[in-house]
C-alpha atoms as a PDB file:
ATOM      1  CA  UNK A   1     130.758  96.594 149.104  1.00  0.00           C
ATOM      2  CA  UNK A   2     131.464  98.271 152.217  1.00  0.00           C
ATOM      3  CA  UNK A   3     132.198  95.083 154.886  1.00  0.00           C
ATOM      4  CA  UNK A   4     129.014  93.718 156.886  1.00  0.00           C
ATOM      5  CA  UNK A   5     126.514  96.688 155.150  1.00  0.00           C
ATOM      6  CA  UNK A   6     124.295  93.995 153.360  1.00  0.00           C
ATOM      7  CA  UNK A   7     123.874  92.706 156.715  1.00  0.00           C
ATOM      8  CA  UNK A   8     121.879  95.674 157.688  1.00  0.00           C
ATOM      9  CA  UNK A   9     119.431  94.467 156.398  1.00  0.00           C
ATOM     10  CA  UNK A  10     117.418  92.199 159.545  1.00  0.00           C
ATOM     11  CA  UNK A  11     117.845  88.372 158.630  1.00  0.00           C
ATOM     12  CA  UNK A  12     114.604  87.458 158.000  1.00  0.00           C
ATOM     13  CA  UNK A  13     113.102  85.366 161.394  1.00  0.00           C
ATOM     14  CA  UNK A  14     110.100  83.656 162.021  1.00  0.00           C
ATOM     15  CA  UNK A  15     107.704  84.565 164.785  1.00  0.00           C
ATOM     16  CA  UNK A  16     107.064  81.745 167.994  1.00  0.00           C
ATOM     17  CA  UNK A  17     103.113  81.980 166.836  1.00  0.00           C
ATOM     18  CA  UNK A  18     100.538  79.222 167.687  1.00  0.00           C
ATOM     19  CA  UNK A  19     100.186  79.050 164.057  1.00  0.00           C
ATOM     20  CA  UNK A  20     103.789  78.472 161.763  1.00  0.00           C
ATOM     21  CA  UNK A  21     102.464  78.386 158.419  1.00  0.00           C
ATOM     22  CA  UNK A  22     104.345  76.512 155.734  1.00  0.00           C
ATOM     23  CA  UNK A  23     102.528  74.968 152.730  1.00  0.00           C
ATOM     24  CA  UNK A  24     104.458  71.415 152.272  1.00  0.00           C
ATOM     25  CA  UNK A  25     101.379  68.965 153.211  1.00  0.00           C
ATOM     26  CA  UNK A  26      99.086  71.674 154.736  1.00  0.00           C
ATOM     27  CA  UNK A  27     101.067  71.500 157.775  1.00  0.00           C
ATOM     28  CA  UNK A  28     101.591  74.111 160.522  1.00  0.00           C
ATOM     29  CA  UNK A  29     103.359  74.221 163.830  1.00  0.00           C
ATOM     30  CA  UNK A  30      99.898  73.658 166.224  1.00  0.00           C
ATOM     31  CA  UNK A  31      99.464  72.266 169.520  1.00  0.00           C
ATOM     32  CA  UNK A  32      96.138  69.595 169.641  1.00  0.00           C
ATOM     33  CA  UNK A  33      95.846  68.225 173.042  1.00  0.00           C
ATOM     34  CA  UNK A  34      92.887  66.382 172.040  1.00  0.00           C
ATOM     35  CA  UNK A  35      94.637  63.034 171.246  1.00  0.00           C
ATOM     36  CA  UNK A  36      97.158  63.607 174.370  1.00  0.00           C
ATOM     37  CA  UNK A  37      97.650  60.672 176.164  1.00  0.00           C
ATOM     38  CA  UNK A  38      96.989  62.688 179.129  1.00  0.00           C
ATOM     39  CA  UNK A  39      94.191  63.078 182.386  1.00  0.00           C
ATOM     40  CA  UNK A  40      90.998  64.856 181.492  1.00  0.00           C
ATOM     41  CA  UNK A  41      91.656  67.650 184.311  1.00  0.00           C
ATOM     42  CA  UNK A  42      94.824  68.481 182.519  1.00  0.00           C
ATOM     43  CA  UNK A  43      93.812  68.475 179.223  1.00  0.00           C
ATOM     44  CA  UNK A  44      91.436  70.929 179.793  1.00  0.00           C
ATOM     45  CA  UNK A  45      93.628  72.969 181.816  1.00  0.00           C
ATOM     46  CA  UNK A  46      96.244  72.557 179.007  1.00  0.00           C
ATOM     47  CA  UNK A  47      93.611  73.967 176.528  1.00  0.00           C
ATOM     48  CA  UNK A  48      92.484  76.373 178.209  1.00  0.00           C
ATOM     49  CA  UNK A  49      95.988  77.793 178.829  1.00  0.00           C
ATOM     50  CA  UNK A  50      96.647  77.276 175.313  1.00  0.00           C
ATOM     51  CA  UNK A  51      93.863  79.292 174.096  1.00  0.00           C
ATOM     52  CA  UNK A  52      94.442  82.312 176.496  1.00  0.00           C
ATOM     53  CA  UNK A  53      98.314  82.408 175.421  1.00  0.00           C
ATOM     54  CA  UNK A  54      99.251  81.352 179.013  1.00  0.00           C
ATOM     55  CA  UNK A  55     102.336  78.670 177.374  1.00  0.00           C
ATOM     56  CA  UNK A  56     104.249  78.894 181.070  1.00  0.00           C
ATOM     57  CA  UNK A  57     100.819  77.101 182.043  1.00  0.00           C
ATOM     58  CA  UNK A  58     101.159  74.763 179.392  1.00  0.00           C
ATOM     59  CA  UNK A  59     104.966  74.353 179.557  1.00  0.00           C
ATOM     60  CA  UNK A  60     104.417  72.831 183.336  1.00  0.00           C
ATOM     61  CA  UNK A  61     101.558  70.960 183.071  1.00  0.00           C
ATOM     62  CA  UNK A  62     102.940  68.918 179.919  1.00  0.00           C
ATOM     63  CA  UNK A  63     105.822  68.780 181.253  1.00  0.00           C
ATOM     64  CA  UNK A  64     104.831  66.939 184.646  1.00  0.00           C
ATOM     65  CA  UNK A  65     102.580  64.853 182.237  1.00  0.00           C
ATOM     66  CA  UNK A  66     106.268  63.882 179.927  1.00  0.00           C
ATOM     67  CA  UNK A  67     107.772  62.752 182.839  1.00  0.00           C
ATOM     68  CA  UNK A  68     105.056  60.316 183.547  1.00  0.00           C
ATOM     69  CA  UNK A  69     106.024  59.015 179.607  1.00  0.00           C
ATOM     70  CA  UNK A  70     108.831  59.803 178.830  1.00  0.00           C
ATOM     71  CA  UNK A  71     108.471  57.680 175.590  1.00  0.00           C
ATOM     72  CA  UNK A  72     105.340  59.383 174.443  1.00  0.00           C
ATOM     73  CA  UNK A  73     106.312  60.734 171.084  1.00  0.00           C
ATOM     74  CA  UNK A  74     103.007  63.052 170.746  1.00  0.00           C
ATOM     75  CA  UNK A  75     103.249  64.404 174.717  1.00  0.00           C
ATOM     76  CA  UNK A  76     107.359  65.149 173.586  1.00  0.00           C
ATOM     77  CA  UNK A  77     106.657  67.044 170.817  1.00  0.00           C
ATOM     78  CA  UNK A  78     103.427  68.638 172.809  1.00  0.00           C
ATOM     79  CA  UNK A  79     105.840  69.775 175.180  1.00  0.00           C
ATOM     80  CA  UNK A  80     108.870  71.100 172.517  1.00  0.00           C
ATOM     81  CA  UNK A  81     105.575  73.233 171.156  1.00  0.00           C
ATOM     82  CA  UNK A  82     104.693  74.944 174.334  1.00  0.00           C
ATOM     83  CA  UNK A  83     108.192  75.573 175.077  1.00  0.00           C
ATOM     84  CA  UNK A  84     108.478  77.045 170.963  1.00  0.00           C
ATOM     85  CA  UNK A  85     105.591  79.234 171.922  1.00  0.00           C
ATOM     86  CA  UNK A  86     107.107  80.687 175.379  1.00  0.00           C
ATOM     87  CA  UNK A  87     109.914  81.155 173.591  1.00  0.00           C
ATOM     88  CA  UNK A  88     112.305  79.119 175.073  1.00  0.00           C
ATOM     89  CA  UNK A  89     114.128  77.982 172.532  1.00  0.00           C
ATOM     90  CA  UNK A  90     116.702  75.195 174.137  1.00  0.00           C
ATOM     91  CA  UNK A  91     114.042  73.468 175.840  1.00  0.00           C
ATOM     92  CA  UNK A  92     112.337  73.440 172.488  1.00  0.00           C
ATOM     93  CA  UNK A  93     114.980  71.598 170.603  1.00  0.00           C
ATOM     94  CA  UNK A  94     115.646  69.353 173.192  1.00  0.00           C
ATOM     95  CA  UNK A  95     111.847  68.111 173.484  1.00  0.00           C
ATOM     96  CA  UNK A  96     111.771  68.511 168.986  1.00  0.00           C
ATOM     97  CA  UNK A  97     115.306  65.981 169.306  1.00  0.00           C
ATOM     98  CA  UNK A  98     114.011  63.310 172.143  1.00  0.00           C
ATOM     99  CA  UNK A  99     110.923  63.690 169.726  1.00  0.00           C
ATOM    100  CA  UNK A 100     111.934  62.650 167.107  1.00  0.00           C
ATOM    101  CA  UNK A 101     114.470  59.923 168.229  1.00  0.00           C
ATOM    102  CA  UNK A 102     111.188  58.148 168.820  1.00  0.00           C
ATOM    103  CA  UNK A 103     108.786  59.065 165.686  1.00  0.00           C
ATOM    104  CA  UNK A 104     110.244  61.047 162.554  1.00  0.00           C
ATOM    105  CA  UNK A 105     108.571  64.761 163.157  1.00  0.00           C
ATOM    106  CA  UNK A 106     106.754  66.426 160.896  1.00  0.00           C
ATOM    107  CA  UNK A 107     107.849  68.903 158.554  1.00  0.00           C
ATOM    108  CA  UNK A 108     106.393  71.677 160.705  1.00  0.00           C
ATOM    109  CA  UNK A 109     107.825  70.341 163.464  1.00  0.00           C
ATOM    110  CA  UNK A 110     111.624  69.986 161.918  1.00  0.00           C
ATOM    111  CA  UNK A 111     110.980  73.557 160.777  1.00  0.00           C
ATOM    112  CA  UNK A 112     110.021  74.808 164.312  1.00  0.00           C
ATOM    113  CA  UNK A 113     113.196  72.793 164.764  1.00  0.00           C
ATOM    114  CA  UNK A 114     115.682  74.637 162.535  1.00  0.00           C
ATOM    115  CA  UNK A 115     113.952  77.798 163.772  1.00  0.00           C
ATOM    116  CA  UNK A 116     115.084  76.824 167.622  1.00  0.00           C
ATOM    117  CA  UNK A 117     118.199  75.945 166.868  1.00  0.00           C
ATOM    118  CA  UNK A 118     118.870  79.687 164.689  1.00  0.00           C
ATOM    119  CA  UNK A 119     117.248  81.258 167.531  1.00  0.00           C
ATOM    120  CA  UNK A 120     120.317  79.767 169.513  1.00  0.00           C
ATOM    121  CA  UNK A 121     122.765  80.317 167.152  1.00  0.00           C
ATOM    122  CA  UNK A 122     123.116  76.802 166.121  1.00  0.00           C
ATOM    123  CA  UNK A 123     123.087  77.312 162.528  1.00  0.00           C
ATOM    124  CA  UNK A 124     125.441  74.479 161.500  1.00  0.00           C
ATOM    125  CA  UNK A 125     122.412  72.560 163.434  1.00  0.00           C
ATOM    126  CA  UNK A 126     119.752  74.482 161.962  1.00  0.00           C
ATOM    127  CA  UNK A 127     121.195  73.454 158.357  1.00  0.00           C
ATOM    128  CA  UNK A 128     121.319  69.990 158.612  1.00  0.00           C
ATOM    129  CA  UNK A 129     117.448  69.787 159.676  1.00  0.00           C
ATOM    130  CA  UNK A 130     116.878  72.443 156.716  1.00  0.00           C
ATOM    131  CA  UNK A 131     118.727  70.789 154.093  1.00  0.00           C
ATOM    132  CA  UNK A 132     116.820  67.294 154.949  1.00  0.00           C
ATOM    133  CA  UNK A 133     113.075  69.384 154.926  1.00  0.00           C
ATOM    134  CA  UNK A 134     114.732  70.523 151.154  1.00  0.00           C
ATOM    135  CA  UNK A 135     115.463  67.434 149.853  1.00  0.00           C
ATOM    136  CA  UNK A 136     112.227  65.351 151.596  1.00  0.00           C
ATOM    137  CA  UNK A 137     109.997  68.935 149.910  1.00  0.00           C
ATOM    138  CA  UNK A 138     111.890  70.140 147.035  1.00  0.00           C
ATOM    139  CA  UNK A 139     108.713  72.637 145.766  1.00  0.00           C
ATOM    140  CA  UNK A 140     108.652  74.276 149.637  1.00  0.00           C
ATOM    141  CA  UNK A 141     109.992  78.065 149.112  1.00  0.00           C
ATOM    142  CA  UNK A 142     109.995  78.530 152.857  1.00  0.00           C
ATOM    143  CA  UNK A 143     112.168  75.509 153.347  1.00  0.00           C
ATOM    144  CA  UNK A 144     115.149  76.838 150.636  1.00  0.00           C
ATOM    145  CA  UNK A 145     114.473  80.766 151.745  1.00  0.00           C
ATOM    146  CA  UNK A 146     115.446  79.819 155.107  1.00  0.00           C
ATOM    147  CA  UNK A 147     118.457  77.389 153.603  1.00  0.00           C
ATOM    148  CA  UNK A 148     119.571  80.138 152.011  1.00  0.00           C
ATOM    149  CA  UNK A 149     119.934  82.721 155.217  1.00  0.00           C
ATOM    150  CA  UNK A 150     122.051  80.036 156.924  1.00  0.00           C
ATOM    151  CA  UNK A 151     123.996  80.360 153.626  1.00  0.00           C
ATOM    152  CA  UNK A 152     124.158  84.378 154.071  1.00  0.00           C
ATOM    153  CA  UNK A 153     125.179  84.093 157.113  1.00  0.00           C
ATOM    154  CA  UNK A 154     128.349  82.342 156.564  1.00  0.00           C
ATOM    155  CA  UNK A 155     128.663  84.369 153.616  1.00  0.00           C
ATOM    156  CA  UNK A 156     128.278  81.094 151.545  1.00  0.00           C
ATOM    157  CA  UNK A 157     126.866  84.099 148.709  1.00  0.00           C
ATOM    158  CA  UNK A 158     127.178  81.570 145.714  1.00  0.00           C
ATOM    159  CA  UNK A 159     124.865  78.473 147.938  1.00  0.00           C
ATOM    160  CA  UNK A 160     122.527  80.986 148.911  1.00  0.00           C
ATOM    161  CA  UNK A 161     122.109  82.274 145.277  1.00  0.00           C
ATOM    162  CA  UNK A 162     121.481  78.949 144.546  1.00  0.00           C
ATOM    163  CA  UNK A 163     118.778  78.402 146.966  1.00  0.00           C
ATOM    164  CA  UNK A 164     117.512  81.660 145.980  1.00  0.00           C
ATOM    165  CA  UNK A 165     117.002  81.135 142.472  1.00  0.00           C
ATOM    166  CA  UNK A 166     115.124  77.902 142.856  1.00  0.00           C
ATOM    167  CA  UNK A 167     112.441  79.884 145.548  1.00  0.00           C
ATOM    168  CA  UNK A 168     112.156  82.477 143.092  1.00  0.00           C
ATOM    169  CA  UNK A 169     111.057  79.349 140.180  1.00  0.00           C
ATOM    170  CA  UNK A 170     109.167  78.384 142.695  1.00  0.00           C
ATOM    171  CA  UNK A 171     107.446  81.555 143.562  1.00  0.00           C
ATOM    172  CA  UNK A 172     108.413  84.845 141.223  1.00  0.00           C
ATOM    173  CA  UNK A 173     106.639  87.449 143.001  1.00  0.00           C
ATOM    174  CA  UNK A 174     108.487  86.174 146.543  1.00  0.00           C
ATOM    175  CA  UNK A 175     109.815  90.515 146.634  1.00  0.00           C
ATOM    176  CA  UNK A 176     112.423  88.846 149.580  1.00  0.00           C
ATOM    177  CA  UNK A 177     113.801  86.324 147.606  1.00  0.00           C
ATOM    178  CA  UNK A 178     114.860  89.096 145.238  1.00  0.00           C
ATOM    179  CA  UNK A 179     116.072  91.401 147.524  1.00  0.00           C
ATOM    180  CA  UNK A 180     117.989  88.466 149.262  1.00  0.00           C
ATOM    181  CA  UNK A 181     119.487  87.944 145.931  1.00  0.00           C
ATOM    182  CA  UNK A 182     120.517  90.810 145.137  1.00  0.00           C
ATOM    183  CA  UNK A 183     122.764  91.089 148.510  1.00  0.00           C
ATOM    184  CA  UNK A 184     123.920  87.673 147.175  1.00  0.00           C
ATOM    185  CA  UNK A 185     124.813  89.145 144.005  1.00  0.00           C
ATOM    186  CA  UNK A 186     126.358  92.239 145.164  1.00  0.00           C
ATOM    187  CA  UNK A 187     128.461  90.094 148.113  1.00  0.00           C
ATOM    188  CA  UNK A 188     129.869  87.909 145.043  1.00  0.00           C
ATOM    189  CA  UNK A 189     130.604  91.486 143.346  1.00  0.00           C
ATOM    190  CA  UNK A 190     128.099  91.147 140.363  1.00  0.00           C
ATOM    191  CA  UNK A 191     126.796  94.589 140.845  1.00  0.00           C
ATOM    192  CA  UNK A 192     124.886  94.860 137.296  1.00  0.00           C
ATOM    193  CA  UNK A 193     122.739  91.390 138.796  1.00  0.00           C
ATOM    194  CA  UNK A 194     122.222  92.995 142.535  1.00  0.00           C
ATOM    195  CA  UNK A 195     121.163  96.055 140.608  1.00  0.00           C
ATOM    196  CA  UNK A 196     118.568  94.131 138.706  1.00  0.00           C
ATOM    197  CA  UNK A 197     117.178  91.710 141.289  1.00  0.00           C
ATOM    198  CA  UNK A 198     116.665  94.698 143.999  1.00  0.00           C
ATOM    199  CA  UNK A 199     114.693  96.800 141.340  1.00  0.00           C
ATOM    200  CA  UNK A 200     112.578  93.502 140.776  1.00  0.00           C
ATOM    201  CA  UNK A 201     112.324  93.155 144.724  1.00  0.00           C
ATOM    202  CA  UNK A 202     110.868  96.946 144.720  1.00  0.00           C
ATOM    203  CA  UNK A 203     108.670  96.283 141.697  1.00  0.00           C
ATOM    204  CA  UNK A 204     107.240  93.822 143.140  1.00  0.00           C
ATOM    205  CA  UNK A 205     106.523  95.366 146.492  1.00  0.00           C
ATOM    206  CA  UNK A 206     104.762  98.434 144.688  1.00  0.00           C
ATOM    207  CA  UNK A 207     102.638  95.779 142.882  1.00  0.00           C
ATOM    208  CA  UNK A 208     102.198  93.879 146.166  1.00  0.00           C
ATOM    209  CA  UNK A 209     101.165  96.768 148.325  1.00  0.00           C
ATOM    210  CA  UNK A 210     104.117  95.450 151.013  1.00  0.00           C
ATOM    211  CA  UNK A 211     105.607  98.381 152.152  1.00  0.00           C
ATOM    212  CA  UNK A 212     109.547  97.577 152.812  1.00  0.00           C
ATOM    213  CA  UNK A 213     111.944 100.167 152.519  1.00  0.00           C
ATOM    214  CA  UNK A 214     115.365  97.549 151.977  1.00  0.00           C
ATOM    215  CA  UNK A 215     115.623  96.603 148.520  1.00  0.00           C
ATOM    216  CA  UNK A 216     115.369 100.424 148.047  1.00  0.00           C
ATOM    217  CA  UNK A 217     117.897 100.697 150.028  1.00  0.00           C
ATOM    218  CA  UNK A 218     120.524  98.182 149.497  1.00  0.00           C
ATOM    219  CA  UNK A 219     120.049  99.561 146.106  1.00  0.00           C
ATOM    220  CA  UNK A 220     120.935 103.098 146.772  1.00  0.00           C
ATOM    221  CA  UNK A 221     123.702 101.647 148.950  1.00  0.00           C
ATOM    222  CA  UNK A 222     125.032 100.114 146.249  1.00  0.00           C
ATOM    223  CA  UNK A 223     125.405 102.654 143.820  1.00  0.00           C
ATOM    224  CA  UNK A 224     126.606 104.848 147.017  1.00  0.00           C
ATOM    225  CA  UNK A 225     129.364 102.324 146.981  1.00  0.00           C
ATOM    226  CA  UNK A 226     129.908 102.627 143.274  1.00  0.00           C
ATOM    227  CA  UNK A 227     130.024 106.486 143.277  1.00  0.00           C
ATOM    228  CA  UNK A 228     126.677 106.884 142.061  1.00  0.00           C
ATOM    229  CA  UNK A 229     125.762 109.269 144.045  1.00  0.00           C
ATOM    230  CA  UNK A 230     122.630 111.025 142.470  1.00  0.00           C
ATOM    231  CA  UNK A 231     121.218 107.759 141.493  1.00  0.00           C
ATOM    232  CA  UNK A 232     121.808 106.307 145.296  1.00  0.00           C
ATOM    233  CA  UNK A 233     120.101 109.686 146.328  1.00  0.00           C
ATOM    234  CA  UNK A 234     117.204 108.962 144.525  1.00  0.00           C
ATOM    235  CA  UNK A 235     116.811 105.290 145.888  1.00  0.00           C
ATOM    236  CA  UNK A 236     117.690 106.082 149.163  1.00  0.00           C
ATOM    237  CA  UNK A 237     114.568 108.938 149.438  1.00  0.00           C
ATOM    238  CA  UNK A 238     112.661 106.417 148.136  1.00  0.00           C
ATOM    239  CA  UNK A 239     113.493 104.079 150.922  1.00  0.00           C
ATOM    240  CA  UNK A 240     112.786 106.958 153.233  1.00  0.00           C
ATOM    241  CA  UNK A 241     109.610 107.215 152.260  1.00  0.00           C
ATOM    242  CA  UNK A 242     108.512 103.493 152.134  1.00  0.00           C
ATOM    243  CA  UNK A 243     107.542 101.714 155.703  1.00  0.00           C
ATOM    244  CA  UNK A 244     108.241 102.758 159.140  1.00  0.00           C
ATOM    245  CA  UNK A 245     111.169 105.112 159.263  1.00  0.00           C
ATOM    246  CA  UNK A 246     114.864 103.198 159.445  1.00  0.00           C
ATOM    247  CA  UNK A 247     117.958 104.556 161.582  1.00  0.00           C
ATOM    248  CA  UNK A 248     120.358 102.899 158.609  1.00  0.00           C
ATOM    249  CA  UNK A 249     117.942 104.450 155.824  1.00  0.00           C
ATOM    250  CA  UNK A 250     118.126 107.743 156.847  1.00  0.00           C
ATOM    251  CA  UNK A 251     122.158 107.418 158.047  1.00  0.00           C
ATOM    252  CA  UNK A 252     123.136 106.287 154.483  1.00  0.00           C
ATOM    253  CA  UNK A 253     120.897 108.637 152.543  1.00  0.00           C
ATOM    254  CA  UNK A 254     122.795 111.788 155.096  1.00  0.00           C
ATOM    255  CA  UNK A 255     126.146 110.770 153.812  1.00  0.00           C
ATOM    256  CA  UNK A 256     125.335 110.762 150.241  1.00  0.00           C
ATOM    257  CA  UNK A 257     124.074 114.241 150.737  1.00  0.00           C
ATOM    258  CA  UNK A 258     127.208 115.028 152.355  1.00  0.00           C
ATOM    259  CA  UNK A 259     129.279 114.022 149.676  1.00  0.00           C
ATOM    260  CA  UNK A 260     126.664 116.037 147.140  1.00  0.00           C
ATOM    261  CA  UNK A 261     127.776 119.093 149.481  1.00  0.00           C
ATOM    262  CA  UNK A 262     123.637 119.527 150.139  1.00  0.00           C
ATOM    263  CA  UNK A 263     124.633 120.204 154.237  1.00  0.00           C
ATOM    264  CA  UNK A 264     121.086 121.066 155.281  1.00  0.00           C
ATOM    265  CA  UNK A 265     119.501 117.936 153.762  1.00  0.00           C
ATOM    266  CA  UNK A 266     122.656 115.840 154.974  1.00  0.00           C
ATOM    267  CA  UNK A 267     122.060 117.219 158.596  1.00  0.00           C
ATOM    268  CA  UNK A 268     118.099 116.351 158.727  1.00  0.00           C
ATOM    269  CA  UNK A 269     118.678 113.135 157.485  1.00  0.00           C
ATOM    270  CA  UNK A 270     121.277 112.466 159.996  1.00  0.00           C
ATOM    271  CA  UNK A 271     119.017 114.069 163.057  1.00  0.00           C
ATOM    272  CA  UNK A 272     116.520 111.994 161.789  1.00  0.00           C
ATOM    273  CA  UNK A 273     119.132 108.671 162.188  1.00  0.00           C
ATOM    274  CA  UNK A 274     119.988 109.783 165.544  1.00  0.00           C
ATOM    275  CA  UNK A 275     116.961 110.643 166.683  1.00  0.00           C
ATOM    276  CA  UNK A 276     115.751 106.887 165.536  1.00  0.00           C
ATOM    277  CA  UNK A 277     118.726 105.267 167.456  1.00  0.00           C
ATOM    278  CA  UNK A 278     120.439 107.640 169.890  1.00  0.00           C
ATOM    279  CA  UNK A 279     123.514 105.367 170.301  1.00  0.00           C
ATOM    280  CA  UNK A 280     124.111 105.416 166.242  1.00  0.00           C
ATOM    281  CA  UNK A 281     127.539 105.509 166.190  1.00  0.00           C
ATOM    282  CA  UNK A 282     127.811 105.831 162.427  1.00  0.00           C
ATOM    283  CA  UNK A 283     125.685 108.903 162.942  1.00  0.00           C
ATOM    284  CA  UNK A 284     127.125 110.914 165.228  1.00  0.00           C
ATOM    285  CA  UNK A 285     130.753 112.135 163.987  1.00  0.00           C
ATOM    286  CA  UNK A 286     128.788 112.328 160.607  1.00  0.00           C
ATOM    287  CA  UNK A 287     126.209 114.715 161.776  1.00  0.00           C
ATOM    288  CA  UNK A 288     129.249 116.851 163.702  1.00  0.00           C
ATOM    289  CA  UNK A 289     131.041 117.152 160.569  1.00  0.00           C
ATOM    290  CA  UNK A 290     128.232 118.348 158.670  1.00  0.00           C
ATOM    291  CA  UNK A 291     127.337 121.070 161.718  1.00  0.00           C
ATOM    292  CA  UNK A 292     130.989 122.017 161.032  1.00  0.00           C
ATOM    293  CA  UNK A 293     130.702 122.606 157.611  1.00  0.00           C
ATOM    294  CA  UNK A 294     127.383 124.841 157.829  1.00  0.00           C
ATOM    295  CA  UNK A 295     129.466 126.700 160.194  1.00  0.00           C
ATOM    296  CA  UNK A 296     127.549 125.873 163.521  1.00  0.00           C
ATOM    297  CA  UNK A 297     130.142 125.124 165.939  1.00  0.00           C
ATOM    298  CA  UNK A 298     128.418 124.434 168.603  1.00  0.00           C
ATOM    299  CA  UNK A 299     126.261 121.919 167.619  1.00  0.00           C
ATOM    300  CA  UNK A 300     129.474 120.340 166.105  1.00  0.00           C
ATOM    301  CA  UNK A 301     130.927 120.851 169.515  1.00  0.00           C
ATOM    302  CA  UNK A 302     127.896 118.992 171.635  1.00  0.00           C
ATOM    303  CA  UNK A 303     127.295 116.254 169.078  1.00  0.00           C
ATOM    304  CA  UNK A 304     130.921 115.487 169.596  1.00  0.00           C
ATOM    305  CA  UNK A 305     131.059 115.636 173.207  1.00  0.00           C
ATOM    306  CA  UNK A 306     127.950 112.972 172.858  1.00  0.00           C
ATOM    307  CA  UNK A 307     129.824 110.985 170.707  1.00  0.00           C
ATOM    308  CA  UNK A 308     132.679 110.604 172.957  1.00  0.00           C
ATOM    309  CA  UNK A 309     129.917 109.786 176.011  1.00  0.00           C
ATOM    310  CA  UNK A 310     128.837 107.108 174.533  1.00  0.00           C
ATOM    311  CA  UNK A 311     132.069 105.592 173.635  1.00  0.00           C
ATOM    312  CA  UNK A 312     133.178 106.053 177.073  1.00  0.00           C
ATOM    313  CA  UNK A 313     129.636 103.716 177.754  1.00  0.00           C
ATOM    314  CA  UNK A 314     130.397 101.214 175.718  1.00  0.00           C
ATOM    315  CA  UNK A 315     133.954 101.345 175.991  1.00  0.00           C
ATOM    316  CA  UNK A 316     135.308 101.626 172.816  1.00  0.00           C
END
């Protein structure tokens, strides 16, 4: 496995909506000002906000009302919401923590939690609060999936297969899960088991209707890496053609054509990966080499002299 490839693949995140839907108890990440221990001019200026998106109207108007009470559990974890849903992410945790120091949260709430403190790149934070929402809701798949990415992460592959596993018991059409394995699988170098679980990822997103091109890819990347290269050809076109179109997809699938000697193929694929992320790297001394080889110099020549521009950008 070619170091950091599997992590092309985006770690999975989870959107600052109004609504964070996780099944333990019915709960979800929402923001009721109704039993706010609050004036009625600001709680219907707080709901109002709330309802038109406006959360930097929220943020200051629950936070004016928190300083007021600053041992008002409920107005805290009000406030940690707002500050979820404008993003903010610090001021977040902080309000979930002084929260909860008060009155246990909710599992939503620890969630939203762990989700803050990722965003931040607290993970050794965000695992703690993850591994207590696992063992207080052992049958909640979002709880372990997102377990398992801190697990990825660190490259902990075998604790993240484990976490896997159990979501995939837990729900065995979760097409992620699968694909997550796989990457587990293949980082532990048990390619036969990657192979399988990323087939059963794309199985199930051809049942599912979800249109995601990675567990088509990883799995042509694999067998790329394993000198496979008409099977990985085959995968990675298929990836191509799944979803919206993917720099990494199309740079991957241009050097397997490369190596098959198919230079006209190779050099669309790779204009195609450049033309999805101008500053690809990756792409750009590929592409020249393949120019080369069809014997057109000088588009060799300029992709090379863009090359070097952009290392003289970014200083490498």
């Amino acid at each position: 496995m070619r170091a950091g490839r599997v992590a092309l693949r985006r770690a999975r995140s989870f959107s600052p909506l109004l609504l964070l839907a996780v099944s333990a108890g019915g709960q979800t990440l929402e923001l009721s000002v109704g039993g706010l221990d609050i004036a009625a001019d600001v709680r219907r200026e707080t709901a109002a906000a709330a309802a038109s998106g406006d959360w930097k109207t929220v943020e200051a108007a629950l936070y004016r009302a928190a300083q007021d009470k600053p041992g008002d559990a409920g107005l805290l974890r009000a406030l940690a919401v707002a500050h979820f849903q404008a993003g903010r992410w610090f001021a977040a945790a902080r309000a979930f923590k002084r929260s909860d120091r008060i009155e246990p949260l909710r599992a939503a709430d620890r969630f939203a939690l762990a989700t803050a403190f990722s965003r931040l790149e607290r993970r050794h934070w965000a695992r703690a609060e993850l591994e207590r929402l696992v063992e207080e809701h052992p049958a909640e798949k979002d709880y372990r999936f997102a377990l398992s990415e801190i697990f990825y992460f660190y490259q902990w592959f075998g604790q993240a297969a484990e976490q896997l596993e159990e979501v995939i018991r837990l729900a065995p059409g979760f097409a992620s899960a699968h694909d997550r394995l796989g990457q587990c699988f293949e980082g532990m170098g048990r390619h036969e088991k990657a192979a399988e679980a990323y087939l059963r990822a794309i199985e199930l997103d051809e049942a599912s209707g979800r249109k995601s091109p990675w567990p088509a890819f990883h799995l042509g990347s694999l067998r790329h890496d394993l000198g496979l290269l008409a099977e990985a050809k085959a995968a990675l076109e298929r990836a191509a053609a799944v979803g919206p179109p993917q720099a990494a997809v199309h740079y991957e699938l241009g050097v397997v054509l490369r190596k098959l000697g198919q230079w006209t193929a190779a050099a669309e694929s790779l204009e195609r990966a450049v033309a999805l992320e101008p500053e690809n790297a990756q792409a750009l001394p590929a592409l020249a080499q393949v120019y080369r080889r069809m014997g057109a110099e000088t588009a060799a020549r300029q992709t090379l002299e863009r090359f070097r521009e952009l290392q003289a950008q970014t200083g490498q």
